[in-house]
Protein backbone atom coordinates (compact mmCIF):
# COMPACT_ATOMS: atom_id res chain seq x y z
CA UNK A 1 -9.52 34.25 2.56
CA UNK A 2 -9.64 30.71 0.51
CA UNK A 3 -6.19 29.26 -0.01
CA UNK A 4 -4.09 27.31 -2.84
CA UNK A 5 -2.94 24.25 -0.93
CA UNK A 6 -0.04 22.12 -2.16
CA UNK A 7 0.12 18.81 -0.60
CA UNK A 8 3.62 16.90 -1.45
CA UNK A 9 2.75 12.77 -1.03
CA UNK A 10 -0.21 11.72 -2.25
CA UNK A 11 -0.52 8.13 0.29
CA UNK A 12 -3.51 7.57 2.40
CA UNK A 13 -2.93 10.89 4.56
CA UNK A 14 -2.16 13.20 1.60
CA UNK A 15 -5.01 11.95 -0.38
CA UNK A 16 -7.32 11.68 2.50
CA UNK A 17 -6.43 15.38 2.99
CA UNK A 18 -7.01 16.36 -0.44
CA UNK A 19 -10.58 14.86 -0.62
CA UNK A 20 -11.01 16.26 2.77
CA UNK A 21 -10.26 19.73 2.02
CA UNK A 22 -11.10 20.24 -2.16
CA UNK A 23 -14.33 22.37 -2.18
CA UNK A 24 -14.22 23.93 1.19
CA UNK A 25 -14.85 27.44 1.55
CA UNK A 26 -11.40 28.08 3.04
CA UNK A 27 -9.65 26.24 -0.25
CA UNK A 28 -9.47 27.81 -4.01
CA UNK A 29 -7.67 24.55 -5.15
CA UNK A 30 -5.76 21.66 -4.39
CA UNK A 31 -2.71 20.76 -6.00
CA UNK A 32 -0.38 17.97 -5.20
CA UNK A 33 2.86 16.18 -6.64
CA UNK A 34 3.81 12.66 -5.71
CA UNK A 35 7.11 10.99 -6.91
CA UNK A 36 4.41 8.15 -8.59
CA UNK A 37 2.99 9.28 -11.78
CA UNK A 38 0.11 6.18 -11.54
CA UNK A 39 -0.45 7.81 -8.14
CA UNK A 40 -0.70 11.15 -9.58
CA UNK A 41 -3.39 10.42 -12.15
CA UNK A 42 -5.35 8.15 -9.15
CA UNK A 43 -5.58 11.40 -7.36
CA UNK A 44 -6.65 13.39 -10.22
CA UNK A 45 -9.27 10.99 -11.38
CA UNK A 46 -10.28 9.96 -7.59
CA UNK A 47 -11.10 14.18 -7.19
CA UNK A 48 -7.96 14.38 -4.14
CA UNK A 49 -6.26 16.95 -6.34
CA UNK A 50 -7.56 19.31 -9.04
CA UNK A 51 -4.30 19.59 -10.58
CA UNK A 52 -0.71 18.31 -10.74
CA UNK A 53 2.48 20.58 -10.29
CA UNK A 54 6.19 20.01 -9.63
CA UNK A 55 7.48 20.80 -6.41
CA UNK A 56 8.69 24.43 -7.58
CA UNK A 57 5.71 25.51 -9.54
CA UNK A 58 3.38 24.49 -6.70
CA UNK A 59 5.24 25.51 -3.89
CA UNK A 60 5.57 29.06 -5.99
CA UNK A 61 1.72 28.95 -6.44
CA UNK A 62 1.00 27.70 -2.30
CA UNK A 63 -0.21 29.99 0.45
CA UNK A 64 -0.54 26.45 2.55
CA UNK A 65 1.78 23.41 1.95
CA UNK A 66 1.31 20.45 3.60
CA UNK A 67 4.36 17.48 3.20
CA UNK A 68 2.86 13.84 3.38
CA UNK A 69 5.94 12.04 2.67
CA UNK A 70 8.43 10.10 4.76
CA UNK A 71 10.20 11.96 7.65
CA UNK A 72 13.92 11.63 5.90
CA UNK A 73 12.87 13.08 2.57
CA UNK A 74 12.11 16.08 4.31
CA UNK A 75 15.56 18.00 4.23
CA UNK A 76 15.60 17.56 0.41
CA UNK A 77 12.02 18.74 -0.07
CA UNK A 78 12.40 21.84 1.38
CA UNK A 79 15.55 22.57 0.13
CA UNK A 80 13.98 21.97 -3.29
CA UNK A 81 11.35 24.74 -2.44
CA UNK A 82 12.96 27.36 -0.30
CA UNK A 83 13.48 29.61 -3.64
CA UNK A 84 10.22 29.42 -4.82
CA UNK A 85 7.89 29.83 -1.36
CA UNK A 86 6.36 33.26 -1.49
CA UNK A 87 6.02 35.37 1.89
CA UNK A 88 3.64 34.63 4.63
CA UNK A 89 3.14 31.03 3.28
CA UNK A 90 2.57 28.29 6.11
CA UNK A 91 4.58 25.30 5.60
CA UNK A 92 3.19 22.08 7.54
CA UNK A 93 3.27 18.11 7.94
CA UNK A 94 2.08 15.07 9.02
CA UNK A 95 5.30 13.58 10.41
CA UNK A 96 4.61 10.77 13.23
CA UNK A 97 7.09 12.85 15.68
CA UNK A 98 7.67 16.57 15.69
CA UNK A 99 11.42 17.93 17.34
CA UNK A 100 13.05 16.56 14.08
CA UNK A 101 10.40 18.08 12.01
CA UNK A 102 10.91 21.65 13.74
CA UNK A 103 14.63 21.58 13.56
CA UNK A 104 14.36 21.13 9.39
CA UNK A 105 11.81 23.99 9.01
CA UNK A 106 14.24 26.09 10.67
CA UNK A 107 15.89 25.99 7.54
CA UNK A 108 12.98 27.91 6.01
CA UNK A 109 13.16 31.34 4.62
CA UNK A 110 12.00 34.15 7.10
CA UNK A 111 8.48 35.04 6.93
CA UNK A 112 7.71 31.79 5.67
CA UNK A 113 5.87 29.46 8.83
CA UNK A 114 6.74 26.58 9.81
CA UNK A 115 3.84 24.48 11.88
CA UNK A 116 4.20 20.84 12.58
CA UNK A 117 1.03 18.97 12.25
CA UNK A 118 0.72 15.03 12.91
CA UNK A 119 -3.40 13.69 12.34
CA UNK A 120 -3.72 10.77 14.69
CA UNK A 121 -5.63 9.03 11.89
CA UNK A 122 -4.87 5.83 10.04
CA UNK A 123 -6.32 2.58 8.19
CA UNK A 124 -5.84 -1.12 7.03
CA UNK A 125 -5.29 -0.07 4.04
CA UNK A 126 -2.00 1.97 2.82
CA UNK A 127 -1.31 4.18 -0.11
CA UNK A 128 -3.97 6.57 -2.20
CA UNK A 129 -6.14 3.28 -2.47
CA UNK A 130 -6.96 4.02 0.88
CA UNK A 131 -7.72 7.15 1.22
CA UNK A 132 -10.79 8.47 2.85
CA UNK A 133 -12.90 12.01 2.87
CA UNK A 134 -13.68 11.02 6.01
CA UNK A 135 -10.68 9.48 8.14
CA UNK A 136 -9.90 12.91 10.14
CA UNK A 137 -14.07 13.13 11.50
CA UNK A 138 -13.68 13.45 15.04
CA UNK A 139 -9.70 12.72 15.33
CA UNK A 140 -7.45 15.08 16.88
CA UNK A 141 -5.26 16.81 14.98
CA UNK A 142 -1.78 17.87 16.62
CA UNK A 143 -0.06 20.81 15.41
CA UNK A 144 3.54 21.85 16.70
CA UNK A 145 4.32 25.34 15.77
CA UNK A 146 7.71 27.18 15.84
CA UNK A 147 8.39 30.00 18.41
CA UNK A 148 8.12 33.03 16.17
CA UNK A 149 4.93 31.93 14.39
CA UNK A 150 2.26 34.67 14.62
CA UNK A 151 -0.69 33.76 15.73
CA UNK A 152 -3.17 34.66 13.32
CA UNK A 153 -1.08 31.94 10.91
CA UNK A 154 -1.54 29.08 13.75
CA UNK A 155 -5.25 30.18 13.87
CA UNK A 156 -5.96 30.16 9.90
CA UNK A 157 -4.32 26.61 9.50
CA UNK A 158 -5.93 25.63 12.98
CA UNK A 159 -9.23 26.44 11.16
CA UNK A 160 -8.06 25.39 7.95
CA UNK A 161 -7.35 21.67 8.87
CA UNK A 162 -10.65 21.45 11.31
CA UNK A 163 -12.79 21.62 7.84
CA UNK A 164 -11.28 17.58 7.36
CA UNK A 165 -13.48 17.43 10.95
CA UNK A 166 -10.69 17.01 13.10
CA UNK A 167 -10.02 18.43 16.63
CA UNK A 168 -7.23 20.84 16.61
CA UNK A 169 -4.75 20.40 19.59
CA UNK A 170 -2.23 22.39 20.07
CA UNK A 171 1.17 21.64 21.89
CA UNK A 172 5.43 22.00 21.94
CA UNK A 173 6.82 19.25 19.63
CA UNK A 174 8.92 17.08 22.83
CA UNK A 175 5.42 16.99 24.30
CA UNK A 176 4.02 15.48 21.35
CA UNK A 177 7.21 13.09 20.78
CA UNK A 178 6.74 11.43 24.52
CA UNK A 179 3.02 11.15 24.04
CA UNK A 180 3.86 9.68 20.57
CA UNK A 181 6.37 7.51 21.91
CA UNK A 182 4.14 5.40 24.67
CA UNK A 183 0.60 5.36 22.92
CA UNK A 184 2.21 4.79 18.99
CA UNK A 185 5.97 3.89 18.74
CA UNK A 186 5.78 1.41 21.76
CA UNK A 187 3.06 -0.29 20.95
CA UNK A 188 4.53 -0.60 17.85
CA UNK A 189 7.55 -1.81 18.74
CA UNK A 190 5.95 -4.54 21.42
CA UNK A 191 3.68 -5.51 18.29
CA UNK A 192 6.66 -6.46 16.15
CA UNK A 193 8.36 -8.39 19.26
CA UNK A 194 5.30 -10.41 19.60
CA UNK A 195 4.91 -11.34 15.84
CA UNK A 196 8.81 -11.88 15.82
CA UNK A 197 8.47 -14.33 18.59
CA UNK A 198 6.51 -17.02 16.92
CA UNK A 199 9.27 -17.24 14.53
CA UNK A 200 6.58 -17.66 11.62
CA UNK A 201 5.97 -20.83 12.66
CA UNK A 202 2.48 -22.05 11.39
CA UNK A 203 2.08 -24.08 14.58
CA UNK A 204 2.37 -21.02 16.69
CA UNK A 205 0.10 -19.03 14.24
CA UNK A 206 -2.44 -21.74 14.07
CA UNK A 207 -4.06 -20.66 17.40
CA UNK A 208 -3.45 -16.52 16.72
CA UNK A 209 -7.34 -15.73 17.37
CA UNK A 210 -8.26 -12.11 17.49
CA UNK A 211 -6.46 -10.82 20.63
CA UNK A 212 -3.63 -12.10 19.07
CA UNK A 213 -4.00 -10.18 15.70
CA UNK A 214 -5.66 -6.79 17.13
CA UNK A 215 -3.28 -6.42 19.15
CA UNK A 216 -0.32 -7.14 16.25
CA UNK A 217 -2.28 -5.44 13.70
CA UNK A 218 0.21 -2.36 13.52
CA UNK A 219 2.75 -4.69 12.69
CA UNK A 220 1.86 -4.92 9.00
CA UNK A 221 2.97 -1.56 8.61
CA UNK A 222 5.97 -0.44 6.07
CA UNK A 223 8.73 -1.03 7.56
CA UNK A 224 10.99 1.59 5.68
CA UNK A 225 7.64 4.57 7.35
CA UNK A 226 8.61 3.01 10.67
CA UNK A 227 12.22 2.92 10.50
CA UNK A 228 12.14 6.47 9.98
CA UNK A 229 9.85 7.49 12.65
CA UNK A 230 11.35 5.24 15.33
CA UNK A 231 14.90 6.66 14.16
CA UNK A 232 13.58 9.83 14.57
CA UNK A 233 12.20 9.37 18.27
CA UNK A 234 15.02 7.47 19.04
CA UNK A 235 16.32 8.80 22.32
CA UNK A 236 12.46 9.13 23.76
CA UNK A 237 11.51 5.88 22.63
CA UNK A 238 15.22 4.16 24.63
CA UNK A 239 13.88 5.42 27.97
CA UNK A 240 10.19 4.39 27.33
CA UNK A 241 11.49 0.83 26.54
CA UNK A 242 13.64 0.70 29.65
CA UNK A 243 10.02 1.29 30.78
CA UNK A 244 8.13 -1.24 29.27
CA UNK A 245 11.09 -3.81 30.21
CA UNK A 246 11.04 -2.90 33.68
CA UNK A 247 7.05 -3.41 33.78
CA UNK A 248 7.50 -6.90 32.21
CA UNK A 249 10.49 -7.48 34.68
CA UNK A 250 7.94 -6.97 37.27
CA UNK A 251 5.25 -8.81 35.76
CA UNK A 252 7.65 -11.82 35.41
CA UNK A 253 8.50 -11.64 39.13
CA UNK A 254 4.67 -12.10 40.32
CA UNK A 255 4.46 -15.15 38.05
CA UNK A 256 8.02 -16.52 39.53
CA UNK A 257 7.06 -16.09 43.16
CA UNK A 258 3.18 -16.89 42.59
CA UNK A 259 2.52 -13.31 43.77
CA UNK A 260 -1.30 -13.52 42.99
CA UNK A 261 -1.97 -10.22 45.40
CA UNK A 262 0.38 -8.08 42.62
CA UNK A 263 -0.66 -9.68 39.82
CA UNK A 264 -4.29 -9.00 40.43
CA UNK A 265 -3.52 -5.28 41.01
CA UNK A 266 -1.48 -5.37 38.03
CA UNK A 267 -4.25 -6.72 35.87
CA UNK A 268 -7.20 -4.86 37.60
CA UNK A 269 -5.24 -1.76 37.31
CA UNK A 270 -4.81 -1.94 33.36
CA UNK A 271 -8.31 -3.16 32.80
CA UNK A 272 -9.60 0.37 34.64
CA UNK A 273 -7.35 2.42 32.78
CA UNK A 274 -7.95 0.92 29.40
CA UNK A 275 -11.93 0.52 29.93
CA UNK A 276 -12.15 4.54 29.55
CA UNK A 277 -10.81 4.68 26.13
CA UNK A 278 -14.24 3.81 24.95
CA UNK A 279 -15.53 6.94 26.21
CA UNK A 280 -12.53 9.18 24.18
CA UNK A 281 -12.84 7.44 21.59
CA UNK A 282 -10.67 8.79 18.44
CA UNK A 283 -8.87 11.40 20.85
CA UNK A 284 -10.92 13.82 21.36
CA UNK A 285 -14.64 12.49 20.27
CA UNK A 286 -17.09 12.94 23.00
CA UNK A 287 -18.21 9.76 24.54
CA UNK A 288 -20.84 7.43 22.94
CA UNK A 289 -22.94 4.37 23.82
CA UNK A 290 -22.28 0.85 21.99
CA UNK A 291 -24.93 -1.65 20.60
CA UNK A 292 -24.43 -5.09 19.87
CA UNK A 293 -26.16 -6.98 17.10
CA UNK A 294 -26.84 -10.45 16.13
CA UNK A 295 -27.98 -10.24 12.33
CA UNK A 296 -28.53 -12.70 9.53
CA UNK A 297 -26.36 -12.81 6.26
CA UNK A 298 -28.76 -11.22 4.42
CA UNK A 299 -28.34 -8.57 1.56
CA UNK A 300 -29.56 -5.13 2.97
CA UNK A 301 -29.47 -6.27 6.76
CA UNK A 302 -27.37 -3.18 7.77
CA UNK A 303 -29.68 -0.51 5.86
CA UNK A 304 -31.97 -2.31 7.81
CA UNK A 305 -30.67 -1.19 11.18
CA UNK A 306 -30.40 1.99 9.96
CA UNK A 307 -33.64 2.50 9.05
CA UNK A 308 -34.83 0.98 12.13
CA UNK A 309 -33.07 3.84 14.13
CA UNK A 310 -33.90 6.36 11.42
CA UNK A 311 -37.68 6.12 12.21
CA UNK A 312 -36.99 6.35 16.02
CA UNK A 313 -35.09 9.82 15.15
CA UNK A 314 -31.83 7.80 16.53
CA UNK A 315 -28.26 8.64 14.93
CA UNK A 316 -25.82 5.89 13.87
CA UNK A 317 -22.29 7.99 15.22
CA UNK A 318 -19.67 4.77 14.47
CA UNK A 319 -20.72 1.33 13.22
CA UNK A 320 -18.26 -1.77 13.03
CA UNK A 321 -18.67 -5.21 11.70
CA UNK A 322 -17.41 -7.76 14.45
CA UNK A 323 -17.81 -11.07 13.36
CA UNK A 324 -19.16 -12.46 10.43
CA UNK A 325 -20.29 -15.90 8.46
CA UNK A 326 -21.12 -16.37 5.00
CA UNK A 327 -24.29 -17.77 4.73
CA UNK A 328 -25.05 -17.55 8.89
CA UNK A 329 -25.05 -14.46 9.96
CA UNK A 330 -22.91 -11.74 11.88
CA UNK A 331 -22.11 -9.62 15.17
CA UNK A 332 -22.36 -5.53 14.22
CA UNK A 333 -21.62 -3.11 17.25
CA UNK A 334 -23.43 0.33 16.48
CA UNK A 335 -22.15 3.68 18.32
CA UNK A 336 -25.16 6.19 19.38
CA UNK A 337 -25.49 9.37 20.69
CA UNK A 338 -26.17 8.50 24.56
CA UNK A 339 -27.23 6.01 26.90
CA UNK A 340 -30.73 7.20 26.52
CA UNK A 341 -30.70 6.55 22.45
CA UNK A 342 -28.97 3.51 23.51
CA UNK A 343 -31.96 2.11 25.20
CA UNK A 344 -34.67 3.25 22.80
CA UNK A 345 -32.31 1.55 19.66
CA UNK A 346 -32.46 -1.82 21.91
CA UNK A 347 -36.03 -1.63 22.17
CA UNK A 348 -36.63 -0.35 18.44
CA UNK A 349 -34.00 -2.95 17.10
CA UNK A 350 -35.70 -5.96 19.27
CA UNK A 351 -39.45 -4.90 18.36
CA UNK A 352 -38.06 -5.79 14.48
CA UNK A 353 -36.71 -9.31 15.65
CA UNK A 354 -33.17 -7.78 15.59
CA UNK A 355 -31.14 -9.38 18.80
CA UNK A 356 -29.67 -6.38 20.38
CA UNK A 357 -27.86 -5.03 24.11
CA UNK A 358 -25.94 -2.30 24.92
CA UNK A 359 -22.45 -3.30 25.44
């Protein structure tokens, strides 16, 4: 039976979810509230909403609600609609970590559901400006829900939220929170430590080449998101750092004794561990093959490619500028299906004078 979703926040994730989810079968209409009126008519005019309501008239009108604001103005959101939240509604998230989450929709009413969710999604660019129908394809989804939920509710918003094309994973909310904690908040953290540790100095950024600002990129982030989520995660995150200290403390003593033996194992060790990412890409997203092209700066060069594969019956899965100069030319990597299409798009690409491998 098609829902009226609410969504409460209307950034990147509330807006992405909102153009995600308006005009699927399972939705009869979106509506959505954000404490920015400018962001409020974006939504309306970008199609992420088809109408605005306050928090009481659209939590009162919501079979699903989904909050897409900061973790600490939680308590005084759902205060704000605990009067006006009709029975069997299902009252979710997208909260970075989960226990703190749970423990404020035990304040809901009874027979109304609380069910943590947290999309492992994200982009460059923050706020409604950058949302995107399509930044949940292929990402998994966590959702965290309370004890007494039934399970017919988990399964509905399970199959609800899998329409933005997200995998659905279930698990208990201090699961989620230590996974969180060592693949998100700590990178995080070390990201800020680096960036902190040239002291701004141009010198030291003069030579910050791309490892330098990949791996720093999450830095950029609003601080006043991540001071709530790493509040939040607080006593996780203390024992993960201990963790991450103790490594480095190691790591320092192979350089201090020239322990070349440990260091190698060290190094060879993370190298194996992080070369399988590729093949999970996004969480959950089966495993694809990578191209890499050379192209020239030329204006339709990458409907180019694409029609190159198109006529070989080859699909383009993930595509990602790597390099690029005005007036020269570029590097594009291209995701494919397999192997197989892998080495057909090579041959295809290099019959048309396109330089092409497979990574």
């Amino acid at each position: 039976m098609p829902s009226n979703l609410f969504i409460i926040g209307l950034g990147l994730i509330g807006g992405s979810l909102g153009l995600a989810l308006r005009g699927t079968p399972m939705v009869t209409q979106v509506a959505g509230m954000d404490s920015d009126p400018e962001t409020v008519r974006k939504a309306l005019q970008i199609g992420a909403i088809d109408v605005s309501r306050s928090l009481s008239a659209g939590a009162a009108q919501a079979d699903v609600i989904i909050i897409c604001t900061p973790l600490s103005a939680y308590p005084g959101i759902i205060e704000r609609i605990k009067p006006h939240l009709k029975a069997g509604c299902i009252v979710s998230d997208v909260g970075s970590t989960k226990q703190t989450v749970m423990q404020a929709f035990q304040e809901l009413p009874p027979h109304i559901w609380g069910i943590g969710g947290h999309p492992m999604a994200g982009a460059e660019v923050k706020g409604l400006i950058g949302a995107d129908r399509y930044l949940f394809e292929n990402a998994v989804y966590v959702l965290t829900p309370g004890k007494t939920v039934p399970s017919e509710q988990i399964e509905y918003l399970s199959r609800l939220l899998a329409a933005t094309g997200a995998r659905i994973k279930l698990m208990e909310a201090s699961q989620h929170d230590r996974l969180a904690a060592t693949v998100s908040h700590l990178p995080h953290l070390s990201a800020v430590a680096l960036v902190n540790l040239t002291g701004g100095r141009e010198d030291d950024l003069l030579l910050a080449a791309g490892g330098f600002r990949d791996s720093t990129r999450i830095a950029s982030s609003t601080p006043e998101l991540w001071e709530d989520i790493l509040m939040s995660n607080r006593d996780i995150l203390l024992e993960k750092l201990d963790g991450l200290i103790n490594e480095l403390t190691e790591i320092k003593r192979t350089l201090h004794y020239r322990d070349t033996a440990t260091l190698h194992e060290k190094l060879a060790r993370a190298k194996a561990i992080r070369d399988i990412i590729p093949q999970v890409r996004r969480g959950l997203m089966p495993g694809f093959s990578d191209i890499i092209c050379i192209v020239p700066d030329r204006p339709g060069i990458i409907g180019r490619l694409g029609s190159i594969l198109d006529r070989h019956k080859i699909n383009i899965v993930d595509i990602e500028i790597l390099r690029a100069r005005e007036g020269d030319g570029g590097t594009i990597r291209l995701g494919v299906p397999s192997p197989q299409d892998a080495g057909q798009a090579v041959e295809a690409l290099t019959a048309d004078g396109i330089r092409a491998w497979v990574k």
